[in-house]
PDB file of N, CA and C in Angstrom:
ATOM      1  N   UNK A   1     158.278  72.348 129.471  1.00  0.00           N
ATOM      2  CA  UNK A   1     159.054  73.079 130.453  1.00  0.00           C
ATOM      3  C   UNK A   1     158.110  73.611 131.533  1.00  0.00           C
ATOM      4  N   UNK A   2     158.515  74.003 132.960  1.00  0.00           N
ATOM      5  CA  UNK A   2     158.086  73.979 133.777  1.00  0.00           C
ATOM      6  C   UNK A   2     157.799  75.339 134.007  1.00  0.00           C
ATOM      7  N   UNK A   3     156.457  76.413 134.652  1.00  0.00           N
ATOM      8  CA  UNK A   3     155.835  77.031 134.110  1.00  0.00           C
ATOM      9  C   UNK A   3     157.259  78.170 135.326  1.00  0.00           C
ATOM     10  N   UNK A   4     157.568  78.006 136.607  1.00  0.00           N
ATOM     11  CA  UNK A   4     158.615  78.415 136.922  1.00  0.00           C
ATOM     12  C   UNK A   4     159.921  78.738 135.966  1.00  0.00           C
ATOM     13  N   UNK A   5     160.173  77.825 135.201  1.00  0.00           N
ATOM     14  CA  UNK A   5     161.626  77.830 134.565  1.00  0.00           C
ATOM     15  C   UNK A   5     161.390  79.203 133.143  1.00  0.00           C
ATOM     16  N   UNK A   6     160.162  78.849 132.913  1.00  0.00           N
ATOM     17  CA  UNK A   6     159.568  80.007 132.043  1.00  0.00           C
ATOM     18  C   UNK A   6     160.033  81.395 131.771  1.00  0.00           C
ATOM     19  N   UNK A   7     159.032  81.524 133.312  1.00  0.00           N
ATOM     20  CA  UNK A   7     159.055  82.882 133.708  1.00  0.00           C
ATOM     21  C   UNK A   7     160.610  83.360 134.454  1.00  0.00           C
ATOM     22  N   UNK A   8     161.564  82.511 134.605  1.00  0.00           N
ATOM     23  CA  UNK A   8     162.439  82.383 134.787  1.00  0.00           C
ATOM     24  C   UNK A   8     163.874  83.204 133.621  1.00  0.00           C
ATOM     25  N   UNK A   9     163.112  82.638 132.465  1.00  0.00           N
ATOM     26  CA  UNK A   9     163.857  82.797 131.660  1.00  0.00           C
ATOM     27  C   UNK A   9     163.324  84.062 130.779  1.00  0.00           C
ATOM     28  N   UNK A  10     162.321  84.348 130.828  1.00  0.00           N
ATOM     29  CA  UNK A  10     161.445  85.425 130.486  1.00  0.00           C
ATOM     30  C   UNK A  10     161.885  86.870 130.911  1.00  0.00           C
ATOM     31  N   UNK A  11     162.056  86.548 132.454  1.00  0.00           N
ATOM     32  CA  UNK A  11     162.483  87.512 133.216  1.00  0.00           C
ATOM     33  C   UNK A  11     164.306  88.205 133.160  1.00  0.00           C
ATOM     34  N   UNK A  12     164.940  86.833 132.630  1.00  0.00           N
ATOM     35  CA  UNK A  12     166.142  87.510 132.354  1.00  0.00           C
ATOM     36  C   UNK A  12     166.800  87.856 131.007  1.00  0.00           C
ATOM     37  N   UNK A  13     165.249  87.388 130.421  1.00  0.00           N
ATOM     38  CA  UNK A  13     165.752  88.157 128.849  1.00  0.00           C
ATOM     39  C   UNK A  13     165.091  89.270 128.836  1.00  0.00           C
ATOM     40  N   UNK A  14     164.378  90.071 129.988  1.00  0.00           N
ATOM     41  CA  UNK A  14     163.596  91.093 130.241  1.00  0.00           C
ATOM     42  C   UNK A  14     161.984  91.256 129.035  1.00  0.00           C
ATOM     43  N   UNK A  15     162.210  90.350 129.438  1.00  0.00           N
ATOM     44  CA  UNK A  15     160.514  90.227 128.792  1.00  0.00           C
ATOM     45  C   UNK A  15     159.483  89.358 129.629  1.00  0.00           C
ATOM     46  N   UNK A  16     159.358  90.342 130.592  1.00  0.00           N
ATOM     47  CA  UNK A  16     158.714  90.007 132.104  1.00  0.00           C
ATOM     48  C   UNK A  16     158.304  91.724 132.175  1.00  0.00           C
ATOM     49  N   UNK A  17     157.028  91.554 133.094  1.00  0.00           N
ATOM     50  CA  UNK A  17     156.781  92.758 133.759  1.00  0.00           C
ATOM     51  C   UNK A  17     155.961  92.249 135.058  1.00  0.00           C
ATOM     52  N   UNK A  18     156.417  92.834 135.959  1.00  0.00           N
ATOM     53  CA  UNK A  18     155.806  91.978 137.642  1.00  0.00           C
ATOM     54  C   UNK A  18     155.012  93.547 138.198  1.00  0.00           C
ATOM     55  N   UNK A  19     153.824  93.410 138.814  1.00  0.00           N
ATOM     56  CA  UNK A  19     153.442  94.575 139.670  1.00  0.00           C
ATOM     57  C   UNK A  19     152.389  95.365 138.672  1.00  0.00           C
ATOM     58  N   UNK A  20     151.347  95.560 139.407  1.00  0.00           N
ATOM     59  CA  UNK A  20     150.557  96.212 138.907  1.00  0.00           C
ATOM     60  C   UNK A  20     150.376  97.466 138.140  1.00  0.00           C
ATOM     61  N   UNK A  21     151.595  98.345 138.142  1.00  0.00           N
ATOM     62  CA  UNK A  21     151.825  99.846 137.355  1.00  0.00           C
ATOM     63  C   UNK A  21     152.443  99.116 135.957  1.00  0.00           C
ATOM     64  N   UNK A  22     153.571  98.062 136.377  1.00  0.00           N
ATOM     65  CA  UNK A  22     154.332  97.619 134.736  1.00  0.00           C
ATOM     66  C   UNK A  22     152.927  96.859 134.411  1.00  0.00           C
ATOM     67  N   UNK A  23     152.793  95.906 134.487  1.00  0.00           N
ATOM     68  CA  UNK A  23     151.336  95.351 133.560  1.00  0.00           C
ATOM     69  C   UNK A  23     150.320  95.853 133.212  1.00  0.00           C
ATOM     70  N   UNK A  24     150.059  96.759 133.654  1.00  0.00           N
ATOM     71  CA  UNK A  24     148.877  97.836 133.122  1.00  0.00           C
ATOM     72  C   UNK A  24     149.578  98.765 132.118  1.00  0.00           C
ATOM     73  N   UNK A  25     150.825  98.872 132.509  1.00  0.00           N
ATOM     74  CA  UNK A  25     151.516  99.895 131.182  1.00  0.00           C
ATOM     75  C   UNK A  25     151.407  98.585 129.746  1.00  0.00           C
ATOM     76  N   UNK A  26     152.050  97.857 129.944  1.00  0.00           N
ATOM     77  CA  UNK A  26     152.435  96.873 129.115  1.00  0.00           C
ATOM     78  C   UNK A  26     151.278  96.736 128.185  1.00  0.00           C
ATOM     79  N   UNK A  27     150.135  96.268 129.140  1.00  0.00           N
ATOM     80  CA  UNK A  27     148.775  96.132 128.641  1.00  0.00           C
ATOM     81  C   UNK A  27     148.397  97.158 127.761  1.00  0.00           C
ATOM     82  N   UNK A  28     148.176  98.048 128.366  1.00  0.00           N
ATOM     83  CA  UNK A  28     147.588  99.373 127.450  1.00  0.00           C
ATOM     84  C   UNK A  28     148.671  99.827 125.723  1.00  0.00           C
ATOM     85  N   UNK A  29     149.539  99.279 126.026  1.00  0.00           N
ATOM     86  CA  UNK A  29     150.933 100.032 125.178  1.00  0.00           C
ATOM     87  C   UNK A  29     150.559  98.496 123.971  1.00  0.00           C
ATOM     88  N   UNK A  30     150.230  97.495 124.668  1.00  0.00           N
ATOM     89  CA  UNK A  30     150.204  96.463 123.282  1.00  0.00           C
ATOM     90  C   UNK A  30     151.340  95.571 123.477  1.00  0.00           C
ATOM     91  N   UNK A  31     152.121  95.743 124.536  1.00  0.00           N
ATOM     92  CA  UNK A  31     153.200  94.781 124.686  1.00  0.00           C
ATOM     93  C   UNK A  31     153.110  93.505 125.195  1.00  0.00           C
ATOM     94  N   UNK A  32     152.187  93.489 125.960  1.00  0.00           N
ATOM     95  CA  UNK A  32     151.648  91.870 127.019  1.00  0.00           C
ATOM     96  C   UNK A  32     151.094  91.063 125.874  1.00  0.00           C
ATOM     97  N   UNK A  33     151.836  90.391 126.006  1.00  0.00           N
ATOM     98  CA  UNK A  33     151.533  88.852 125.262  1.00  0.00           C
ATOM     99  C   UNK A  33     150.454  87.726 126.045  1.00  0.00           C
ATOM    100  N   UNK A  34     150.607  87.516 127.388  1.00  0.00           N
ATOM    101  CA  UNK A  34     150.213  87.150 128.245  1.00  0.00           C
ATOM    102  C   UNK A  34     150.040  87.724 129.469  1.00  0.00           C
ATOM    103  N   UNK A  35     148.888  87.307 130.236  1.00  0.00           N
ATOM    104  CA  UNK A  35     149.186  87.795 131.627  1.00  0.00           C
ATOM    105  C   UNK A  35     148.528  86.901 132.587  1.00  0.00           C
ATOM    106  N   UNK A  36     149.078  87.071 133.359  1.00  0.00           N
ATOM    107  CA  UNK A  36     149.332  85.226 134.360  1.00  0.00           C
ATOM    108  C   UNK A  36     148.718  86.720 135.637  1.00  0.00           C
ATOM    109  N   UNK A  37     147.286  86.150 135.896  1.00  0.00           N
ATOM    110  CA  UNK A  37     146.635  86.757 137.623  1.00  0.00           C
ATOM    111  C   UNK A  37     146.715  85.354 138.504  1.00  0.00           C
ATOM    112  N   UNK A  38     146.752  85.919 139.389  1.00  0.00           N
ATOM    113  CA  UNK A  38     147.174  84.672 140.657  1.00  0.00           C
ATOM    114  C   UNK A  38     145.403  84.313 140.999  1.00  0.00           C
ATOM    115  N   UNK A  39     145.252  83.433 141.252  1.00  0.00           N
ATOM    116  CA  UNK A  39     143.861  82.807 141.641  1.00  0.00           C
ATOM    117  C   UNK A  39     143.550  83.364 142.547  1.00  0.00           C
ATOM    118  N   UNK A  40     144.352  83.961 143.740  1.00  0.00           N
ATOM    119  CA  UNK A  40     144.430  84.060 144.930  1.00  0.00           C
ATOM    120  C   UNK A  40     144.033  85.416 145.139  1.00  0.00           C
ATOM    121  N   UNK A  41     144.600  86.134 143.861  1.00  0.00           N
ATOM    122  CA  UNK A  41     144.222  87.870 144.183  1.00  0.00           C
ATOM    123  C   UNK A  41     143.024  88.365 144.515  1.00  0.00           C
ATOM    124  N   UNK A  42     143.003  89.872 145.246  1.00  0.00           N
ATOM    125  CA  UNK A  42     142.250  89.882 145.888  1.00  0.00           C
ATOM    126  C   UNK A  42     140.772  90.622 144.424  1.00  0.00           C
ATOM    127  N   UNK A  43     139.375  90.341 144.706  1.00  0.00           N
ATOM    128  CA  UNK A  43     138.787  90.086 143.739  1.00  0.00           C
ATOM    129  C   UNK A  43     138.799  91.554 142.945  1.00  0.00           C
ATOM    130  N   UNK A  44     138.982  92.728 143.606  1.00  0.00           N
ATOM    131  CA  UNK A  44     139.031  94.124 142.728  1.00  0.00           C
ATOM    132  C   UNK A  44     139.949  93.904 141.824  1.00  0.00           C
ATOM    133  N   UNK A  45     141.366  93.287 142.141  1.00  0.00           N
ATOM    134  CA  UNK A  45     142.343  93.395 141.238  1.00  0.00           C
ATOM    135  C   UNK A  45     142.199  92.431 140.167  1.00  0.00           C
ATOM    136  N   UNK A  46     141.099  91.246 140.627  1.00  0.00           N
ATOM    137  CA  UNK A  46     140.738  90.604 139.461  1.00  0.00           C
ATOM    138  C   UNK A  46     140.186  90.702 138.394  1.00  0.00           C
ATOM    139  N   UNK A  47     139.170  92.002 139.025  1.00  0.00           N
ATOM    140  CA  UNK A  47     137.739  92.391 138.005  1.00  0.00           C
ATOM    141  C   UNK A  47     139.014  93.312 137.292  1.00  0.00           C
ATOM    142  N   UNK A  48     139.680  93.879 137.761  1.00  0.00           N
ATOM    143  CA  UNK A  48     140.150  94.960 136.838  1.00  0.00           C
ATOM    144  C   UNK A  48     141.038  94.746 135.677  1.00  0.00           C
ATOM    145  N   UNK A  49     141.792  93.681 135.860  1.00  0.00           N
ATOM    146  CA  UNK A  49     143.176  93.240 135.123  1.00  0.00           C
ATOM    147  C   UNK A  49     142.191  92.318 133.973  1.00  0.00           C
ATOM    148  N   UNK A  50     141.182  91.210 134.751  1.00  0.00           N
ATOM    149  CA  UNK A  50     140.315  90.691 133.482  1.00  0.00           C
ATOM    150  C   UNK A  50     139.690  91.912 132.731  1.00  0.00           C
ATOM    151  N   UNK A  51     139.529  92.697 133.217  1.00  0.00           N
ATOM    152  CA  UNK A  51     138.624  93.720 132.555  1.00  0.00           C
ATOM    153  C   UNK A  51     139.910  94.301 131.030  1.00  0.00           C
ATOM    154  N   UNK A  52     141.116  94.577 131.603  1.00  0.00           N
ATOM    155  CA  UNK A  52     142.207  95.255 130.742  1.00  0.00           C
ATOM    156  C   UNK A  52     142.487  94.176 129.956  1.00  0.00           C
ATOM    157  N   UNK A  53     142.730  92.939 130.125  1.00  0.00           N
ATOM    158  CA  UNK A  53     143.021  91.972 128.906  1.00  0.00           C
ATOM    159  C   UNK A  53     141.702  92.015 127.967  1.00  0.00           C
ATOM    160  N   UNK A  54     140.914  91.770 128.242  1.00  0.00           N
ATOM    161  CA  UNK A  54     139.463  91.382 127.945  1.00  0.00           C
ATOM    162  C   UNK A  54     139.797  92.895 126.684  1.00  0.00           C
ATOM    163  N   UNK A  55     140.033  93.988 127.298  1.00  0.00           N
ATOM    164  CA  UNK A  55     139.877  95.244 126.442  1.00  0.00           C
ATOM    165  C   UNK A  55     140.998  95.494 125.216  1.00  0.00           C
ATOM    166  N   UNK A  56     141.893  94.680 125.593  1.00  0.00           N
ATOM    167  CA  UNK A  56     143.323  94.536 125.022  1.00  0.00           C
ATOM    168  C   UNK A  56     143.807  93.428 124.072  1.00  0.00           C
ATOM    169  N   UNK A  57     142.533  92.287 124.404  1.00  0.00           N
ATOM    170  CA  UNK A  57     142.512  90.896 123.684  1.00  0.00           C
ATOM    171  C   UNK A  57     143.753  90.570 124.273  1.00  0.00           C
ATOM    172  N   UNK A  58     144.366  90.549 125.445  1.00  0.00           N
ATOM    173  CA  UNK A  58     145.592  89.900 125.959  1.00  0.00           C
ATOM    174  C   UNK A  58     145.033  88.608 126.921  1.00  0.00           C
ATOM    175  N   UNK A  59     145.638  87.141 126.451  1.00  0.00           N
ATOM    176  CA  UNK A  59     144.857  86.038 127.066  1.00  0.00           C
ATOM    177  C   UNK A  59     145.733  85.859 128.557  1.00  0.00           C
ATOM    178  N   UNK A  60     144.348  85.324 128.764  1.00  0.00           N
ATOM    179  CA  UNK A  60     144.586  85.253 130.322  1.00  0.00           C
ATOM    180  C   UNK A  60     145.065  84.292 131.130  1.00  0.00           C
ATOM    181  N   UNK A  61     146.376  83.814 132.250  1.00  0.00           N
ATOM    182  CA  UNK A  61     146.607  82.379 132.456  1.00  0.00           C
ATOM    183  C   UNK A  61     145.937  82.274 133.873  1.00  0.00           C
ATOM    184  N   UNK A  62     145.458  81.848 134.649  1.00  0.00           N
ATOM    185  CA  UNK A  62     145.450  81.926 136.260  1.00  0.00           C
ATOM    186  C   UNK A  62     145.145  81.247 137.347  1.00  0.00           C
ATOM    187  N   UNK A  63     145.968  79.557 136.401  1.00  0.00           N
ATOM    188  CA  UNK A  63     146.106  78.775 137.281  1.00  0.00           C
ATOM    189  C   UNK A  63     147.454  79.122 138.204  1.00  0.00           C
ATOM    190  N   UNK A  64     147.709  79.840 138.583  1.00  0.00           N
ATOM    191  CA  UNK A  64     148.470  80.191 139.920  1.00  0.00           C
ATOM    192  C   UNK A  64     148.626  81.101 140.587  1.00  0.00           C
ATOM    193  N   UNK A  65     149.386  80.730 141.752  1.00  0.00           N
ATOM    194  CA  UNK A  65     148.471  81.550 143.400  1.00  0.00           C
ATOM    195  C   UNK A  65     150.126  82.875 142.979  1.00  0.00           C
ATOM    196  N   UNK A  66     150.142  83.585 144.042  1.00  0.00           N
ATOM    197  CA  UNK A  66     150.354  84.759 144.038  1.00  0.00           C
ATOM    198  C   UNK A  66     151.659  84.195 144.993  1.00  0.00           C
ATOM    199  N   UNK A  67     151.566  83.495 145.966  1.00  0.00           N
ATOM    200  CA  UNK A  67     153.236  83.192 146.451  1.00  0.00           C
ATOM    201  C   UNK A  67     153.884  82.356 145.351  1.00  0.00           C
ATOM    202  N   UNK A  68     153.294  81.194 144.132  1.00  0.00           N
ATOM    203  CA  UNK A  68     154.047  80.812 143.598  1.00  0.00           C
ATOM    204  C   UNK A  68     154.523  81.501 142.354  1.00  0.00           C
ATOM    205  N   UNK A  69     153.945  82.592 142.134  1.00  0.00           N
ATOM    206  CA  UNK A  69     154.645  83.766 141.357  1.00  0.00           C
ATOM    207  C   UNK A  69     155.626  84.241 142.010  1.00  0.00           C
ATOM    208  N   UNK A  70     155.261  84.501 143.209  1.00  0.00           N
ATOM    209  CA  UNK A  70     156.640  85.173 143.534  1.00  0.00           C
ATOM    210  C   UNK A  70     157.763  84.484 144.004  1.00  0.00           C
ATOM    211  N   UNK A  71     157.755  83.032 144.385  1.00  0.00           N
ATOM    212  CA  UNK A  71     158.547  82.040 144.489  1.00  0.00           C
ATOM    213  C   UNK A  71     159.312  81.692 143.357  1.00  0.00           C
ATOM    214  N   UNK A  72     158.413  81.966 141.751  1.00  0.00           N
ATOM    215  CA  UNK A  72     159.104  81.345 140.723  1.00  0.00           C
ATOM    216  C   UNK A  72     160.249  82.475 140.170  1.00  0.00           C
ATOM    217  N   UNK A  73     160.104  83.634 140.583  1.00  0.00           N
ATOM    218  CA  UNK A  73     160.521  85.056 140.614  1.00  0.00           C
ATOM    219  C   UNK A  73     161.746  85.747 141.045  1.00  0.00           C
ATOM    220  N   UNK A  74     161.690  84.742 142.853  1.00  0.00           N
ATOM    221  CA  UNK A  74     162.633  84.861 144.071  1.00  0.00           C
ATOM    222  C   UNK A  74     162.042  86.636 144.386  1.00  0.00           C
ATOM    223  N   UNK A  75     160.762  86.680 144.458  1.00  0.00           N
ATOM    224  CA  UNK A  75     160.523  87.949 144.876  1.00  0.00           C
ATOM    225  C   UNK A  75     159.245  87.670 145.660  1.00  0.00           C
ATOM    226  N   UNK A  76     158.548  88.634 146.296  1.00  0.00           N
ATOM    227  CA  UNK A  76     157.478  88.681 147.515  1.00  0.00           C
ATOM    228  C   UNK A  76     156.412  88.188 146.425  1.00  0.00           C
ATOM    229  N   UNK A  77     155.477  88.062 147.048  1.00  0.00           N
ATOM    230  CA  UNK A  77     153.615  86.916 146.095  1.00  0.00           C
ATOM    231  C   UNK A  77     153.710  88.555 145.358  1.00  0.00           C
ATOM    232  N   UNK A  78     153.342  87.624 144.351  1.00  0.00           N
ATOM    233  CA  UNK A  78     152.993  88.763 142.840  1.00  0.00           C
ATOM    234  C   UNK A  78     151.396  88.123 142.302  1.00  0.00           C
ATOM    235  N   UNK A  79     150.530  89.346 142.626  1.00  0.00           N
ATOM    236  CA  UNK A  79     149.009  89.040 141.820  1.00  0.00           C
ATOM    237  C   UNK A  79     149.218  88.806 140.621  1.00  0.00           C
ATOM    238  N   UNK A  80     150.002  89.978 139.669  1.00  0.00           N
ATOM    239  CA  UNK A  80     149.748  90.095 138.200  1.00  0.00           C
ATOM    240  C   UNK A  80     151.339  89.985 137.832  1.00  0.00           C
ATOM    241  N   UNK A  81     151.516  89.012 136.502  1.00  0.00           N
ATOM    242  CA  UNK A  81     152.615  89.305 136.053  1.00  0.00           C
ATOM    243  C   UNK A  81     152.172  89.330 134.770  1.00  0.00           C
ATOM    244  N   UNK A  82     153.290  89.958 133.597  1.00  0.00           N
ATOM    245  CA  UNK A  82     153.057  90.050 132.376  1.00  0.00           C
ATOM    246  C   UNK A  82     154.185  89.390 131.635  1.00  0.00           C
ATOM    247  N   UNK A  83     154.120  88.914 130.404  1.00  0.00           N
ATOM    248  CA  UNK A  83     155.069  88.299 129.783  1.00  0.00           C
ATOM    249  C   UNK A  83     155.095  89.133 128.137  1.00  0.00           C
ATOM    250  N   UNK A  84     155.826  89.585 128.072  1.00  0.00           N
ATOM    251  CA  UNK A  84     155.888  90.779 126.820  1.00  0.00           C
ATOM    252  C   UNK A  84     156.334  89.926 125.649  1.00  0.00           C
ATOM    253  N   UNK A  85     157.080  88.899 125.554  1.00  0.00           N
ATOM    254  CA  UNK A  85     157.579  88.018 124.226  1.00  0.00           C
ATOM    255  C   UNK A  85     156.271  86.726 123.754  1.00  0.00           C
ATOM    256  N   UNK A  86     156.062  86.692 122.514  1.00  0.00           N
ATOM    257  CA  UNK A  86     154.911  85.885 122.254  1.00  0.00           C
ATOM    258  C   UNK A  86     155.438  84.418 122.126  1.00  0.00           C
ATOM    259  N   UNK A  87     156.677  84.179 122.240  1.00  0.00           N
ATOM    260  CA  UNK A  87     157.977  82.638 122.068  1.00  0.00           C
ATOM    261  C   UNK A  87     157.277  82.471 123.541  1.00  0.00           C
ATOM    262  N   UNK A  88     157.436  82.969 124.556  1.00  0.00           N
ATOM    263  CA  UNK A  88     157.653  82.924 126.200  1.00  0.00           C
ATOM    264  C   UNK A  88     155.789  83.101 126.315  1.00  0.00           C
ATOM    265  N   UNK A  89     155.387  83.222 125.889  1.00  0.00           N
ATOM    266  CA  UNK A  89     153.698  83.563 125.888  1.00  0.00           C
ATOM    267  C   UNK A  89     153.198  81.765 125.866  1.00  0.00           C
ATOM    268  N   UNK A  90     153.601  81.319 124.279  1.00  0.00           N
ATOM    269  CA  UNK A  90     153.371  80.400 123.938  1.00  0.00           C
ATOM    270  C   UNK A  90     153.660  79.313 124.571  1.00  0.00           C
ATOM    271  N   UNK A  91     155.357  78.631 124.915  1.00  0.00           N
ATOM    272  CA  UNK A  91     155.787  78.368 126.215  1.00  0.00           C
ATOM    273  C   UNK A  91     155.084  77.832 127.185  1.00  0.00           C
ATOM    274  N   UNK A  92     154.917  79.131 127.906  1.00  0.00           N
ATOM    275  CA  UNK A  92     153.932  79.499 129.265  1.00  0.00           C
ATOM    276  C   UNK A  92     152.117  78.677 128.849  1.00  0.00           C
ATOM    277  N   UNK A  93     151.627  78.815 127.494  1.00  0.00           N
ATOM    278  CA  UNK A  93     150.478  78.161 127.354  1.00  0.00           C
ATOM    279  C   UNK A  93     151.075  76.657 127.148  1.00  0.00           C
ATOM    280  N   UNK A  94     151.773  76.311 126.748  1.00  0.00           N
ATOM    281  CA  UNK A  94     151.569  75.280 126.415  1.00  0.00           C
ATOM    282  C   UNK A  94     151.739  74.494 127.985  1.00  0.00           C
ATOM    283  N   UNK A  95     152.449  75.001 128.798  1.00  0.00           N
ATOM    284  CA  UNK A  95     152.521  74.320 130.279  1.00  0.00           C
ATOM    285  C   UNK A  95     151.722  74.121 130.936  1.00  0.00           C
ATOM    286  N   UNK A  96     150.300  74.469 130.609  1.00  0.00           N
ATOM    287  CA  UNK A  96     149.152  74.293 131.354  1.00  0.00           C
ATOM    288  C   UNK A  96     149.190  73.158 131.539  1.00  0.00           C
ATOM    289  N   UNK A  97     148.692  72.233 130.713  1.00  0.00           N
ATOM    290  CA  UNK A  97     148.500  70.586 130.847  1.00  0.00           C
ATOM    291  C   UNK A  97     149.603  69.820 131.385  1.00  0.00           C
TER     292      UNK A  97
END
């Protein structure tokens, strides 16, 4: 499945978190299963969010840019999204290839 249709479906079973205040909550609380940084972000927000998974053992996806987050979304370019279900985690990894 297509890494859009995913987060798609992720998002309307509410096990999505978009924006930098929900993914850092998520993160810290133990809920992020995944977290998808956009390649594109700008590099502070990179060092920091790798820094919070890295601290959290939450794996990291970030082959994609920040408008096609927010394209897959129907919302404005998203740096960081989070995916809170480990079904929709797994999913989302396996779409890499």
């Amino acid at each position: 499945m297509k890494t859009g249709a995913v987060l798609g479906f992720a998002r309307a079973a509410g096990k999505l978190r978009m924006g930098r205040i929900a993914v850092e909550r998520a993160i810290k609380s133990g809920r992020a299963q995944l977290l998808l940084l956009a390649e594109d972000a700008a590099p502070a927000t990179k060092r920091e969010f790798l820094s919070l998974a890295e601290a959290f053992e939450v794996p990291v996806m970030s082959e994609v840019t920040m408008d096609g987050l927010g394209q897959a979304l129907g919302a404005s370019p998203l740096a960081v999204v989070c995916v809170t279900d480990s079904h929709f985690a797994k999913e989302l990894q396996a779409s890499r290839g």
